[in-house]
N, C-alpha and C. Protein backbone atom coordinates (compact mmCIF):
# COMPACT_ATOMS: atom_id res chain seq x y z
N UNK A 1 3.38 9.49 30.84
CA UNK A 1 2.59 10.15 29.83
C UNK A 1 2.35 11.58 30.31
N UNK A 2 2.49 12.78 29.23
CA UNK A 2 1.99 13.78 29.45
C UNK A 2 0.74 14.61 29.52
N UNK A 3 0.67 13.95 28.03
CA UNK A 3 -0.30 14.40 27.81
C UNK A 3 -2.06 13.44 26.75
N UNK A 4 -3.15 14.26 27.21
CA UNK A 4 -4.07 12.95 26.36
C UNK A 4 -4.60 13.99 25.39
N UNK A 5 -4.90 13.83 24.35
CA UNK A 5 -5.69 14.59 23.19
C UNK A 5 -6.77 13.30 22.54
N UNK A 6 -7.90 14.33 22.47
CA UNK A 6 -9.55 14.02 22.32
C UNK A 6 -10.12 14.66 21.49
N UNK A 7 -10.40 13.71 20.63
CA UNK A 7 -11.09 13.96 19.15
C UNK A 7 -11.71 13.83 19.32
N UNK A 8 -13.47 14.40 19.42
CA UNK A 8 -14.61 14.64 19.50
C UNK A 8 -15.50 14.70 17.93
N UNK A 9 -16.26 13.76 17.73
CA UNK A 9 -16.91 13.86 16.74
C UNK A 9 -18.57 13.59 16.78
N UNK A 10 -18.46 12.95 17.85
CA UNK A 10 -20.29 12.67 18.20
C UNK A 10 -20.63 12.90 19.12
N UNK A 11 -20.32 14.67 19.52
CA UNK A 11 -20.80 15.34 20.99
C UNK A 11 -21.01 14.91 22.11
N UNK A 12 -19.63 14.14 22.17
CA UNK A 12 -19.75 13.61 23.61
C UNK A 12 -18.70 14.40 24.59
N UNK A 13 -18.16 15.70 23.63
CA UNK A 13 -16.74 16.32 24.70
C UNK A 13 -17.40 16.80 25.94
N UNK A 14 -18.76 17.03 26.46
CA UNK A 14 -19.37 17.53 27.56
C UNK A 14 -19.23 16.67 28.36
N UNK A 15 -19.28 15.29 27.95
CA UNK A 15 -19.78 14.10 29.06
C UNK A 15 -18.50 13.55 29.13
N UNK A 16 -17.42 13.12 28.35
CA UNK A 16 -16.77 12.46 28.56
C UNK A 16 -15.39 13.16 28.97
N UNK A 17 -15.33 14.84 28.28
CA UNK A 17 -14.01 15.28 29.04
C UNK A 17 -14.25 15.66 30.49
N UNK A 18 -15.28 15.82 30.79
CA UNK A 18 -15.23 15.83 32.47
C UNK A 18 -14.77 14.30 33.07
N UNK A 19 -15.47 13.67 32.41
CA UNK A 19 -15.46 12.26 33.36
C UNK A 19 -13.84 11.64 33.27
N UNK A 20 -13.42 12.11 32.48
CA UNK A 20 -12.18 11.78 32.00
C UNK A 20 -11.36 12.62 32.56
N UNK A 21 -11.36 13.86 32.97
CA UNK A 21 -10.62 14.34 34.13
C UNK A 21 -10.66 14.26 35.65
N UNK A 22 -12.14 13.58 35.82
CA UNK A 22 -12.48 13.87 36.99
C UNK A 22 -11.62 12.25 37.28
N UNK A 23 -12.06 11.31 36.54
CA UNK A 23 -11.09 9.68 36.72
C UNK A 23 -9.18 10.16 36.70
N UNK A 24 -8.98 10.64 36.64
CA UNK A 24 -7.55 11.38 36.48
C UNK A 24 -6.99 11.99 37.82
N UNK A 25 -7.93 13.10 37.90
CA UNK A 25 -7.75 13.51 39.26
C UNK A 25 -7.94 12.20 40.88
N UNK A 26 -8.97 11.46 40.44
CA UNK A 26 -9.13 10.42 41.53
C UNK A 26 -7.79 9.74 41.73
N UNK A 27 -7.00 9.55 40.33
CA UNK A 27 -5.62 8.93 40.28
C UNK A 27 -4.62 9.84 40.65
N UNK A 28 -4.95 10.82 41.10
CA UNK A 28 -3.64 11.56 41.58
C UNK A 28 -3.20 11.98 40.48
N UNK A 29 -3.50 12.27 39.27
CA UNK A 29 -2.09 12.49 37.69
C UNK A 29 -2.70 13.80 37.87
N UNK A 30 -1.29 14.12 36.90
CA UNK A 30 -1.45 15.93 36.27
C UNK A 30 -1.64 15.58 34.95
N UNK A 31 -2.07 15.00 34.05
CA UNK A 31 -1.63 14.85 33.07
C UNK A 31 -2.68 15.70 31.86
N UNK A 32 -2.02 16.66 31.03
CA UNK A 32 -2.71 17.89 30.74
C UNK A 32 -3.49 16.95 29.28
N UNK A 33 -4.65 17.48 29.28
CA UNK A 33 -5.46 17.04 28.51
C UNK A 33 -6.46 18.18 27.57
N UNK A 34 -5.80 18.09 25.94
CA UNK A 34 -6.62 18.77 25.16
C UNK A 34 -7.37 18.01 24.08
N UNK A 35 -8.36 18.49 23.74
CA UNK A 35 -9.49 18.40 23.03
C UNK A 35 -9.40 18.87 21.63
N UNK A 36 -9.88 18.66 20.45
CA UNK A 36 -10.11 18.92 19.06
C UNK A 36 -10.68 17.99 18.36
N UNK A 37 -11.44 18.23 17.28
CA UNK A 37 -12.64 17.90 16.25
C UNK A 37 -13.59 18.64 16.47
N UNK A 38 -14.72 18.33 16.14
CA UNK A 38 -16.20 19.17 15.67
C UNK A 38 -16.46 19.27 17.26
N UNK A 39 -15.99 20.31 18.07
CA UNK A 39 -16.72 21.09 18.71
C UNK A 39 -17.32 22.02 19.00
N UNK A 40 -18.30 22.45 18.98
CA UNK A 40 -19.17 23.95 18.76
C UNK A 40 -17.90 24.61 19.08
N UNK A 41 -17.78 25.87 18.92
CA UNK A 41 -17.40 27.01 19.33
C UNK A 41 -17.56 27.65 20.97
N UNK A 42 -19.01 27.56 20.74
CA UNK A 42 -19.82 27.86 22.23
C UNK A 42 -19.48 26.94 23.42
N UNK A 43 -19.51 25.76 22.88
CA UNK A 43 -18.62 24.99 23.93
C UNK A 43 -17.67 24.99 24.54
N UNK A 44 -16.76 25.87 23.94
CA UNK A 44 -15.01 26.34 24.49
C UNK A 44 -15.20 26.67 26.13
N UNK A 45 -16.20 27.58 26.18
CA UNK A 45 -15.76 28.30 27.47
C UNK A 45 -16.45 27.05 28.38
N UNK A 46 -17.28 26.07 28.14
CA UNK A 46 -17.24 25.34 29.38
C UNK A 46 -16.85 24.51 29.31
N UNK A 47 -15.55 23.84 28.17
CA UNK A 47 -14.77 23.04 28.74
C UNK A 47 -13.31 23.48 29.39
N UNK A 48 -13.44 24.92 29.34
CA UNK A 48 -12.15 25.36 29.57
C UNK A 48 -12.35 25.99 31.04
N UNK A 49 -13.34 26.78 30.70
CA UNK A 49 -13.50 27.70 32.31
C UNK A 49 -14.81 26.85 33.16
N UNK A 50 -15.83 26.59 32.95
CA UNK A 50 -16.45 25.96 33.44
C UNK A 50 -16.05 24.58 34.63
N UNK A 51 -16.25 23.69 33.26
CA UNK A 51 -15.66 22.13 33.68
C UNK A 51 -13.74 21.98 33.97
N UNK A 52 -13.40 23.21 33.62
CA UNK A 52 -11.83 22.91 33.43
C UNK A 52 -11.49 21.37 33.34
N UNK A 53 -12.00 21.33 31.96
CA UNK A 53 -12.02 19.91 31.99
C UNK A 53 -10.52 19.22 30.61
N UNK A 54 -10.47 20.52 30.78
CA UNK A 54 -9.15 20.23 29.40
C UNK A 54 -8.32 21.76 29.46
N UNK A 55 -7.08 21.35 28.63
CA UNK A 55 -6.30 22.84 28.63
C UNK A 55 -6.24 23.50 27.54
N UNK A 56 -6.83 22.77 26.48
CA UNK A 56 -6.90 23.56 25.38
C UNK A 56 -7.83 23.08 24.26
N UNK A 57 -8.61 24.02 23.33
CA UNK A 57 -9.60 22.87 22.66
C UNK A 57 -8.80 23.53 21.34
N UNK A 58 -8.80 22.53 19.88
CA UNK A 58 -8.45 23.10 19.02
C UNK A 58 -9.30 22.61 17.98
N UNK A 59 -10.24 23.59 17.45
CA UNK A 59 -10.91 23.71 16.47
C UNK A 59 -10.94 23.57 15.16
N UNK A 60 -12.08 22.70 14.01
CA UNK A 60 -11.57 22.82 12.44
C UNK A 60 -11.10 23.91 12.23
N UNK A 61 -9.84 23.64 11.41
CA UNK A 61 -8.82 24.42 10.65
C UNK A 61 -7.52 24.62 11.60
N UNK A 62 -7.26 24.18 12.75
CA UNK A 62 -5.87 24.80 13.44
C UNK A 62 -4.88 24.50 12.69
N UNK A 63 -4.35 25.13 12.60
CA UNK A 63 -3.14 24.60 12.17
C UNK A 63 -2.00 23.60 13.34
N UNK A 64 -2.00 22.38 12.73
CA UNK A 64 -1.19 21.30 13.59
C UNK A 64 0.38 21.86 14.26
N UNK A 65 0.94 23.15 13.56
CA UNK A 65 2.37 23.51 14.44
C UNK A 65 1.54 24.08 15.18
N UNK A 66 0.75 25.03 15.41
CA UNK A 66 0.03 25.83 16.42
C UNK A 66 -0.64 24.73 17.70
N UNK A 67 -1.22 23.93 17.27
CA UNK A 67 -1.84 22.78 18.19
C UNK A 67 -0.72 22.16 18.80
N UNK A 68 0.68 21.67 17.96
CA UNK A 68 2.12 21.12 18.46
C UNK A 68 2.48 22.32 19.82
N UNK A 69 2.95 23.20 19.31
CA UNK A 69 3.07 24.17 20.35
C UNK A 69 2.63 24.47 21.25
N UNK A 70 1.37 24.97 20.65
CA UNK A 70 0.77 25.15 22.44
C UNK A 70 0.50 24.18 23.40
N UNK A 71 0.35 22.57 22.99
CA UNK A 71 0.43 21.71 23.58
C UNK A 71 1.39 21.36 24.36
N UNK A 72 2.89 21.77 23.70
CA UNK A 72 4.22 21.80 24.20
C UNK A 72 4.44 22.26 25.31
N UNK A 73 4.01 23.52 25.37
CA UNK A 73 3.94 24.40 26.62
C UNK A 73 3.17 24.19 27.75
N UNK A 74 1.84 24.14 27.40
CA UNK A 74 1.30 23.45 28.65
C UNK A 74 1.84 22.27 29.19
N UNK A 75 2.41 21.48 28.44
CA UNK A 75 3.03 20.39 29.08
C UNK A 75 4.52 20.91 29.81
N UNK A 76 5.14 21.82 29.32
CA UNK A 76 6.11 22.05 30.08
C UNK A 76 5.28 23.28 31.19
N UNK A 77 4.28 23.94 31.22
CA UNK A 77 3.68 24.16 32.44
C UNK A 77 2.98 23.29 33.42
N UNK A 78 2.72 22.10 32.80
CA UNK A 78 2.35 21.18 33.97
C UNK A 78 3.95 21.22 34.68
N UNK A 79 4.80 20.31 33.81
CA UNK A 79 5.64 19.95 34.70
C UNK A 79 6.59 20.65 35.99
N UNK A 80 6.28 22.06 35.55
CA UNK A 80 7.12 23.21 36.32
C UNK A 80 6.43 23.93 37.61
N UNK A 81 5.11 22.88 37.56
CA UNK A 81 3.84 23.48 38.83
C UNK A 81 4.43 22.60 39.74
């Protein structure tokens, strides 16, 4: 598996995408993990820079080739680290 994507709808992306990377990392995986549904805005920067707890969050309205893509890539940047 490459990659995990997390739909957030009852504000739990604070509590559970950490814990969910931090159980990941205990396993030794790289496995790149992004986030989307109803997450504040304001929240971005600490699941991204803060908690680096995900690689990308994608917000109501993305457009799904844009979310395809950039997902793509980070996954081919995991694999090339």
């Amino acid at each position: 598996m490459h990659v995990i994507g997390i739909s957030s709808q009852a504000a739990g992306h604070k509590t559970l995408l950490p814990a969910l990377k931090e159980e990941l990392h205990k396993r030794g995986s790289n496995i790149v993990i992004v986030a989307g549904g109803v997450i504040p805005p304001q929240d971005y920067d600490y699941l991204l820079k803060e908690a680096k707890c995900c690689s990308a969050v994608f917000g109501p309205g993305t457009r799904i080739t844009d979310a395809a893509l950039e997902t793509l890539c980070l996954i081919e940047d995991s694999i090339t680290e």
